[in-house]
C-alpha atoms as a PDB file:
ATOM      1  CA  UNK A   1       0.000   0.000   0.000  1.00  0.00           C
ATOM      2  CA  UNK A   2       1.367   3.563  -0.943  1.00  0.00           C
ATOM      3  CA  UNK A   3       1.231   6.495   1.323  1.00  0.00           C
ATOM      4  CA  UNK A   4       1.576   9.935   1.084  1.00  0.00           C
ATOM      5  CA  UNK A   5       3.006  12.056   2.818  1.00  0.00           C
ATOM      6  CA  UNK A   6       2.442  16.241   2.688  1.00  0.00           C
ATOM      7  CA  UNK A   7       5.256  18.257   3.438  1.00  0.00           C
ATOM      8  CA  UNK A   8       3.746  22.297   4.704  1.00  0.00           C
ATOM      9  CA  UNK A   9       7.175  23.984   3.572  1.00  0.00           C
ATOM     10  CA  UNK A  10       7.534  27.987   4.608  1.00  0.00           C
ATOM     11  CA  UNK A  11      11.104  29.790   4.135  1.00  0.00           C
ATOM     12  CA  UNK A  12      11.625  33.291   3.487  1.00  0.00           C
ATOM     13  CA  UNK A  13      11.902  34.416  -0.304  1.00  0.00           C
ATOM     14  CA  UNK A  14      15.002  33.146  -1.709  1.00  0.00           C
ATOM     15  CA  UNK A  15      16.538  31.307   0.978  1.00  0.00           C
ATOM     16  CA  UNK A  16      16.269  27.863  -1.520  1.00  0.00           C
ATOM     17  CA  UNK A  17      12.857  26.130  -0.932  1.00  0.00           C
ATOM     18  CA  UNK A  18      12.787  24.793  -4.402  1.00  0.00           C
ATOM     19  CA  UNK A  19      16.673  24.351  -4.664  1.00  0.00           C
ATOM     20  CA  UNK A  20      15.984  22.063  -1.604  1.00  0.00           C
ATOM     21  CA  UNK A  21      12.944  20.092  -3.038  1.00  0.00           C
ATOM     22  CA  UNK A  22      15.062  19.661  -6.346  1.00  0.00           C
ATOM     23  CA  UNK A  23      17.549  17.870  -4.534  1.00  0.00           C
ATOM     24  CA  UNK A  24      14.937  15.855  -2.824  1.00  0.00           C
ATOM     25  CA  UNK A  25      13.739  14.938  -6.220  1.00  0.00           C
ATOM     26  CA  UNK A  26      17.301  14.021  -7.227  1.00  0.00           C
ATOM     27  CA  UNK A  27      17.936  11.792  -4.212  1.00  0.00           C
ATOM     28  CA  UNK A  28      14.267  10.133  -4.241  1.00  0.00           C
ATOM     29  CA  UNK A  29      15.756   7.786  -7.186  1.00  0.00           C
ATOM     30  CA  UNK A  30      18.269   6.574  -4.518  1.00  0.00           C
ATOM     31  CA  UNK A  31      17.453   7.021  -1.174  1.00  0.00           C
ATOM     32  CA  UNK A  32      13.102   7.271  -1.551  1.00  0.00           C
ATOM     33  CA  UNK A  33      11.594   5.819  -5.100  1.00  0.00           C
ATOM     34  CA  UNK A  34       8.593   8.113  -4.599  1.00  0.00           C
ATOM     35  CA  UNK A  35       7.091  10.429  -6.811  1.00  0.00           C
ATOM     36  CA  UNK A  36       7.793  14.244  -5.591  1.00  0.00           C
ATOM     37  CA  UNK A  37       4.965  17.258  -6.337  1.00  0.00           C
ATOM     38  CA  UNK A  38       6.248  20.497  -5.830  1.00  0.00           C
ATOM     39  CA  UNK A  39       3.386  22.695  -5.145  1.00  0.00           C
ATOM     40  CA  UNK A  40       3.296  26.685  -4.155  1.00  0.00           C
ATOM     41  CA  UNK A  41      -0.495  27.833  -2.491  1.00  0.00           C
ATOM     42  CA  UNK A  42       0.009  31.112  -4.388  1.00  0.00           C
ATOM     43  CA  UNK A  43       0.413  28.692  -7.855  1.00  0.00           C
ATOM     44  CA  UNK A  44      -3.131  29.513  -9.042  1.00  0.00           C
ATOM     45  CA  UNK A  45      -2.869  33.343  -7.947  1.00  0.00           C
ATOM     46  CA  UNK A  46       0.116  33.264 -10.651  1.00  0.00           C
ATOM     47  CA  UNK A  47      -1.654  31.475 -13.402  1.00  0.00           C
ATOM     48  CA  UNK A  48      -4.649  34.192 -12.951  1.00  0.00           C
ATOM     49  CA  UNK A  49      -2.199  37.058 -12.751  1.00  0.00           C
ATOM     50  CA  UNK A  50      -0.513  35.268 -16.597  1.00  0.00           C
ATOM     51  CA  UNK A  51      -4.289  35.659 -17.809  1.00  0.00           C
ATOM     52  CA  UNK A  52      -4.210  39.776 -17.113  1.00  0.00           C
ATOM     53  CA  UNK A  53      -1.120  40.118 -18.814  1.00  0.00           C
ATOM     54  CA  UNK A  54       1.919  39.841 -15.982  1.00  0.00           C
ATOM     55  CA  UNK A  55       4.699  36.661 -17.150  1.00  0.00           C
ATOM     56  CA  UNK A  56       7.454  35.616 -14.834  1.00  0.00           C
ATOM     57  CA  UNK A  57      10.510  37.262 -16.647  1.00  0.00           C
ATOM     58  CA  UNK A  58       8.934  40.749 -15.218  1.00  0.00           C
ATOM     59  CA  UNK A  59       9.756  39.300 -11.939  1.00  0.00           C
ATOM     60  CA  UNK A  60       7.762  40.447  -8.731  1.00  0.00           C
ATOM     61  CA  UNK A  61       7.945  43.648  -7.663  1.00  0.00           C
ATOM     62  CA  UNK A  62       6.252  45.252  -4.837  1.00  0.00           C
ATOM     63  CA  UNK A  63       3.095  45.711  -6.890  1.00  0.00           C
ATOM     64  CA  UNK A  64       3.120  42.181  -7.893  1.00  0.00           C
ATOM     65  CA  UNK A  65       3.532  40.969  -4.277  1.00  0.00           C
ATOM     66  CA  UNK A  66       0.423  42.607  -3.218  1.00  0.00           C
ATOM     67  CA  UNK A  67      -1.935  41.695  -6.020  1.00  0.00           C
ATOM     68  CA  UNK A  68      -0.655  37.709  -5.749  1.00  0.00           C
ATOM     69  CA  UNK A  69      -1.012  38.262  -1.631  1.00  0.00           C
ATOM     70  CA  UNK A  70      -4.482  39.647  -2.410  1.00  0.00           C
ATOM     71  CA  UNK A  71      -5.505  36.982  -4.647  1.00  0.00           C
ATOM     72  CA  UNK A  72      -3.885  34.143  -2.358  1.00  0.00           C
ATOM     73  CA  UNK A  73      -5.854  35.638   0.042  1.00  0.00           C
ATOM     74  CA  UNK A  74      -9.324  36.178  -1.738  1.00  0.00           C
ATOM     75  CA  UNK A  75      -9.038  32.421  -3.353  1.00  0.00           C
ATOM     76  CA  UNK A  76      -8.300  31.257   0.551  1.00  0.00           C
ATOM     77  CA  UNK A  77     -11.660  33.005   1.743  1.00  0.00           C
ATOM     78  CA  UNK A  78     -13.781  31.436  -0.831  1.00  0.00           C
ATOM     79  CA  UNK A  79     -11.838  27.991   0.094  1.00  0.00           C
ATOM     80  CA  UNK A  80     -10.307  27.236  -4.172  1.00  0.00           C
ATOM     81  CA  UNK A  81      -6.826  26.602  -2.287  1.00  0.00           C
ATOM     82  CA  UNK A  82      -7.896  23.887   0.353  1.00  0.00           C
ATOM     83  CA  UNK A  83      -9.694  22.239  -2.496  1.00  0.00           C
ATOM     84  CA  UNK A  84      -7.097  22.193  -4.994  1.00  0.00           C
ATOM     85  CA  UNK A  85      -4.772  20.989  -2.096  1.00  0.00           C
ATOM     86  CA  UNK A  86      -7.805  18.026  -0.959  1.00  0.00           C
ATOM     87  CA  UNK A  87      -8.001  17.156  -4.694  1.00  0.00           C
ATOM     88  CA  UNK A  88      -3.980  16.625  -5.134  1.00  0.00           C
ATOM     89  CA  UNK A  89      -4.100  14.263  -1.879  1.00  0.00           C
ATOM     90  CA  UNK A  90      -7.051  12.237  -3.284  1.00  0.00           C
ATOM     91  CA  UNK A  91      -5.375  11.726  -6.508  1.00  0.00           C
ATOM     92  CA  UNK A  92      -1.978  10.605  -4.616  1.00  0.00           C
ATOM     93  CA  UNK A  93      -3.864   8.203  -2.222  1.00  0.00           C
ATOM     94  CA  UNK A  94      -4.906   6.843  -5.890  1.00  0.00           C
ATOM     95  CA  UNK A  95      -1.138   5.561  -6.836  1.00  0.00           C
ATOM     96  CA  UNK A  96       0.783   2.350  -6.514  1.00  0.00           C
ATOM     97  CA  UNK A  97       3.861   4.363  -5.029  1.00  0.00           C
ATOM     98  CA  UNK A  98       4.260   6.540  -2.421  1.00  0.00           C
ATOM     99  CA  UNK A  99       3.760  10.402  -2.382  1.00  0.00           C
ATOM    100  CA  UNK A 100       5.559  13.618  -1.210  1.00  0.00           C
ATOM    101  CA  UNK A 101       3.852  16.586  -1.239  1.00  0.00           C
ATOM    102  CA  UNK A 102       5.808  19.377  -0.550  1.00  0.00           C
ATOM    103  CA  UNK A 103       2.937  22.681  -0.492  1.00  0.00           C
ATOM    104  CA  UNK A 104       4.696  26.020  -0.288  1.00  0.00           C
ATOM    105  CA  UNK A 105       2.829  28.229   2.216  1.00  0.00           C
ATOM    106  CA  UNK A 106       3.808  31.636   3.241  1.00  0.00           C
ATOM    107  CA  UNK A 107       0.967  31.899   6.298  1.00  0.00           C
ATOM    108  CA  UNK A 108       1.761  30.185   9.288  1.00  0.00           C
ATOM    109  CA  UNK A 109      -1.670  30.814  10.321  1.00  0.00           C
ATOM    110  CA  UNK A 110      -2.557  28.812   7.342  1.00  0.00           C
ATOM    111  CA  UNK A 111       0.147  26.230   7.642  1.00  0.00           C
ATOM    112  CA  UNK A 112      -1.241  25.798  11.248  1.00  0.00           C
ATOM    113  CA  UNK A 113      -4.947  25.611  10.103  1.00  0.00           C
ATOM    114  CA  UNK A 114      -3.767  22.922   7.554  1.00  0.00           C
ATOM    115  CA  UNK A 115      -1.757  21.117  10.206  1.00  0.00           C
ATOM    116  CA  UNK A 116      -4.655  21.145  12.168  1.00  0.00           C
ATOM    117  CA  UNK A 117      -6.772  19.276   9.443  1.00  0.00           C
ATOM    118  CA  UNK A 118      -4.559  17.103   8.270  1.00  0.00           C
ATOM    119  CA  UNK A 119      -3.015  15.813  10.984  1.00  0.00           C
ATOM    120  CA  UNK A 120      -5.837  13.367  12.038  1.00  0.00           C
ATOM    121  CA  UNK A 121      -5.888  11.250   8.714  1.00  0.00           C
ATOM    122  CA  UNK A 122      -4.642   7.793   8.835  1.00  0.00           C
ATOM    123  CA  UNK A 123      -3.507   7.617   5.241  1.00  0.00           C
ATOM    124  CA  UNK A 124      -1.469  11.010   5.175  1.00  0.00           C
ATOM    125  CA  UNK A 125       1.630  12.028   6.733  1.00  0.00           C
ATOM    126  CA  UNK A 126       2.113  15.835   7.785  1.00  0.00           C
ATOM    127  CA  UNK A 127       4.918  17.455   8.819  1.00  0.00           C
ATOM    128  CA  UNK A 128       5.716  21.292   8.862  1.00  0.00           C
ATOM    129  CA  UNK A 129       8.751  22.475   7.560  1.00  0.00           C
ATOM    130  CA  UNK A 130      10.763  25.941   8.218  1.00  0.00           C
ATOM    131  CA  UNK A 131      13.450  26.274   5.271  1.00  0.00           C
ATOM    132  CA  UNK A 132      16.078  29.177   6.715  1.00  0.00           C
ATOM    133  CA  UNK A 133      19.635  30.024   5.851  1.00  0.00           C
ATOM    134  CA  UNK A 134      22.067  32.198   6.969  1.00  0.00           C
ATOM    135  CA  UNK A 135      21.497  35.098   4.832  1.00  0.00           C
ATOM    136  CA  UNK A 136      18.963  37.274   5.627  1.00  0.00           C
ATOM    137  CA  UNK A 137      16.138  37.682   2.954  1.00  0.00           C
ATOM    138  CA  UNK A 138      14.260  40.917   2.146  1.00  0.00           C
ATOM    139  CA  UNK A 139      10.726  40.471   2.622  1.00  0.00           C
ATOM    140  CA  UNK A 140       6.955  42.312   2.311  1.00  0.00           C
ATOM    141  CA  UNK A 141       6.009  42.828   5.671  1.00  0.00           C
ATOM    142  CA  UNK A 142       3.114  40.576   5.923  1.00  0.00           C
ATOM    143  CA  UNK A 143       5.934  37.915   6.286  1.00  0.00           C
ATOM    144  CA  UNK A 144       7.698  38.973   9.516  1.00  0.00           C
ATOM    145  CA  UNK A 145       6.231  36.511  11.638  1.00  0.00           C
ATOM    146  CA  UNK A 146       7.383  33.375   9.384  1.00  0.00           C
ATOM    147  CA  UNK A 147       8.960  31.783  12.728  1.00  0.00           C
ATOM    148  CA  UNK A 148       5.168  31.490  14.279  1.00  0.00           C
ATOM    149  CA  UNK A 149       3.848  28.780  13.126  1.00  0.00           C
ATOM    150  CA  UNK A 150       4.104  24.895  14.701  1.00  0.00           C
ATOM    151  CA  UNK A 151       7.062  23.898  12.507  1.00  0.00           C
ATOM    152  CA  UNK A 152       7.868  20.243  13.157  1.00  0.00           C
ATOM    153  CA  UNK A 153      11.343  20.516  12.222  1.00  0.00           C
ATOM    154  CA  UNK A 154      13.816  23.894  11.306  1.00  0.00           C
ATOM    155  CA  UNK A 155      16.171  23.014   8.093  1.00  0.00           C
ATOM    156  CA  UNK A 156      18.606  25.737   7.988  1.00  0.00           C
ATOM    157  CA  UNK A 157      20.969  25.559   4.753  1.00  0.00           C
ATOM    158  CA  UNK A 158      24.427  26.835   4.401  1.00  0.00           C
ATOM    159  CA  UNK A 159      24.949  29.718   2.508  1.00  0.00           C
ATOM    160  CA  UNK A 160      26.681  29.183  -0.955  1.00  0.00           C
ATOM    161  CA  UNK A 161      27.027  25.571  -0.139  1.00  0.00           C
ATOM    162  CA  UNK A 162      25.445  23.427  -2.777  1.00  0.00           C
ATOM    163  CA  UNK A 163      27.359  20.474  -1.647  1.00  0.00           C
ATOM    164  CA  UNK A 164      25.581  20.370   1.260  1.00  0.00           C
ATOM    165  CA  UNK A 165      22.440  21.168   0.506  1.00  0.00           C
ATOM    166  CA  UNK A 166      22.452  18.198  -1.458  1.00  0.00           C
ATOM    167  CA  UNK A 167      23.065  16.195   1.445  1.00  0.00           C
ATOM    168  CA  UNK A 168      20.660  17.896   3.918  1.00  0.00           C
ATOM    169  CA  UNK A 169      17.560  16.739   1.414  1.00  0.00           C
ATOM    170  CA  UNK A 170      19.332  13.194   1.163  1.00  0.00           C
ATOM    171  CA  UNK A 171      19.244  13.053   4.856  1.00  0.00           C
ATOM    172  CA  UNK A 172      15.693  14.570   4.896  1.00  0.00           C
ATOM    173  CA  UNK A 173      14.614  12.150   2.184  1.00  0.00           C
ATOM    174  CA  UNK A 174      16.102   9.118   4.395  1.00  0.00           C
ATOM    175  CA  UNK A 175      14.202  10.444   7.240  1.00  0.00           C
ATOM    176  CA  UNK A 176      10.588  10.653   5.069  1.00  0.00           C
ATOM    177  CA  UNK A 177      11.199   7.131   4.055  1.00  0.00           C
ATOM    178  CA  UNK A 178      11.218   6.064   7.978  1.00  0.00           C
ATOM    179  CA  UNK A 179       7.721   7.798   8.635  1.00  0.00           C
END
């Protein structure tokens, strides 16, 4: 029987979320034969900011901050996120192999709210995840209070140290194939 396990990740812009997760996928062929999603809540504010004209190669600028932390917000209060996220699970608990799930959230009120809910199911592992490193980030102030949420475990990752990033997420991937 497959199981699944969803990883709430939260980091400060740039500090190497995804470079982490890409080195998870890399070591999940040796360490964890799983399949990997990499999934971001605001990922459906961006594909509705594409539609009105804004692509990626402009980057995010203050402007663009607000309007995706706006429509992360609005597509939260009318619940599109949580379903997207319930629909992803389902699918997963539908495989032969196991599932990681790592979901991208920049509220720890949210990731708290999801721990909350999540937590109870048998078939789904949760675990909250704080990505730091030792340079500081610049960030919109609606993220100051990153550190207040119930992370289950702090990964900090060396600055300019791919080496060891690398083996951080084979260590981490090792320790999701003992849950």
């Amino acid at each position: 029987m497959s199981k699944t396990i969803l990883i709430l990740l939260n980091g400060k812009a740039g500090v190497g979320k995804d470079t982490f997760i890409n080195y998870c996928i890399q070591n999940s062929k040796s360490y964890y034969p799983c399949n990997i999603l990499n999934y971001h809540r605001s990922d459906r504010a961006k594909t509705a900011m594409r539609v009105l004209g804004w692509e990626d190669k402009q980057g995010k600028n203050e402007t663009v901050r607000t309007m995706l932390k706006s429509m992360v917000d609005y597509m939260e209060d009318i619940g599109t996120l949580d379903r997207d996220l319930e629909q992803q699970i389902q699918i997963c608990s539908l495989r032969d192999r196991d599932q990681i799930i790592f979901y991208q959230v920049r509220d720890p009120k949210v990731i708290k709210k999801l721990m909350d809910h999540y937590q109870e199911r048998d078939e789904l592992s949760v675990l909250s995840v704080l990505i730091t490193r030792g340079v500081p980030a610049e960030e919109p102030i609606w993220w100051d209070d990153l550190e207040k949420a119930p992370y289950d475990m702090t990964i900090q990752l060396p600055a300019n140290d791919l080496d060891k990033t690398a083996e951080l997420a084979q260590t981490f991937m090792s320790y999701l194939r003992a849950l």
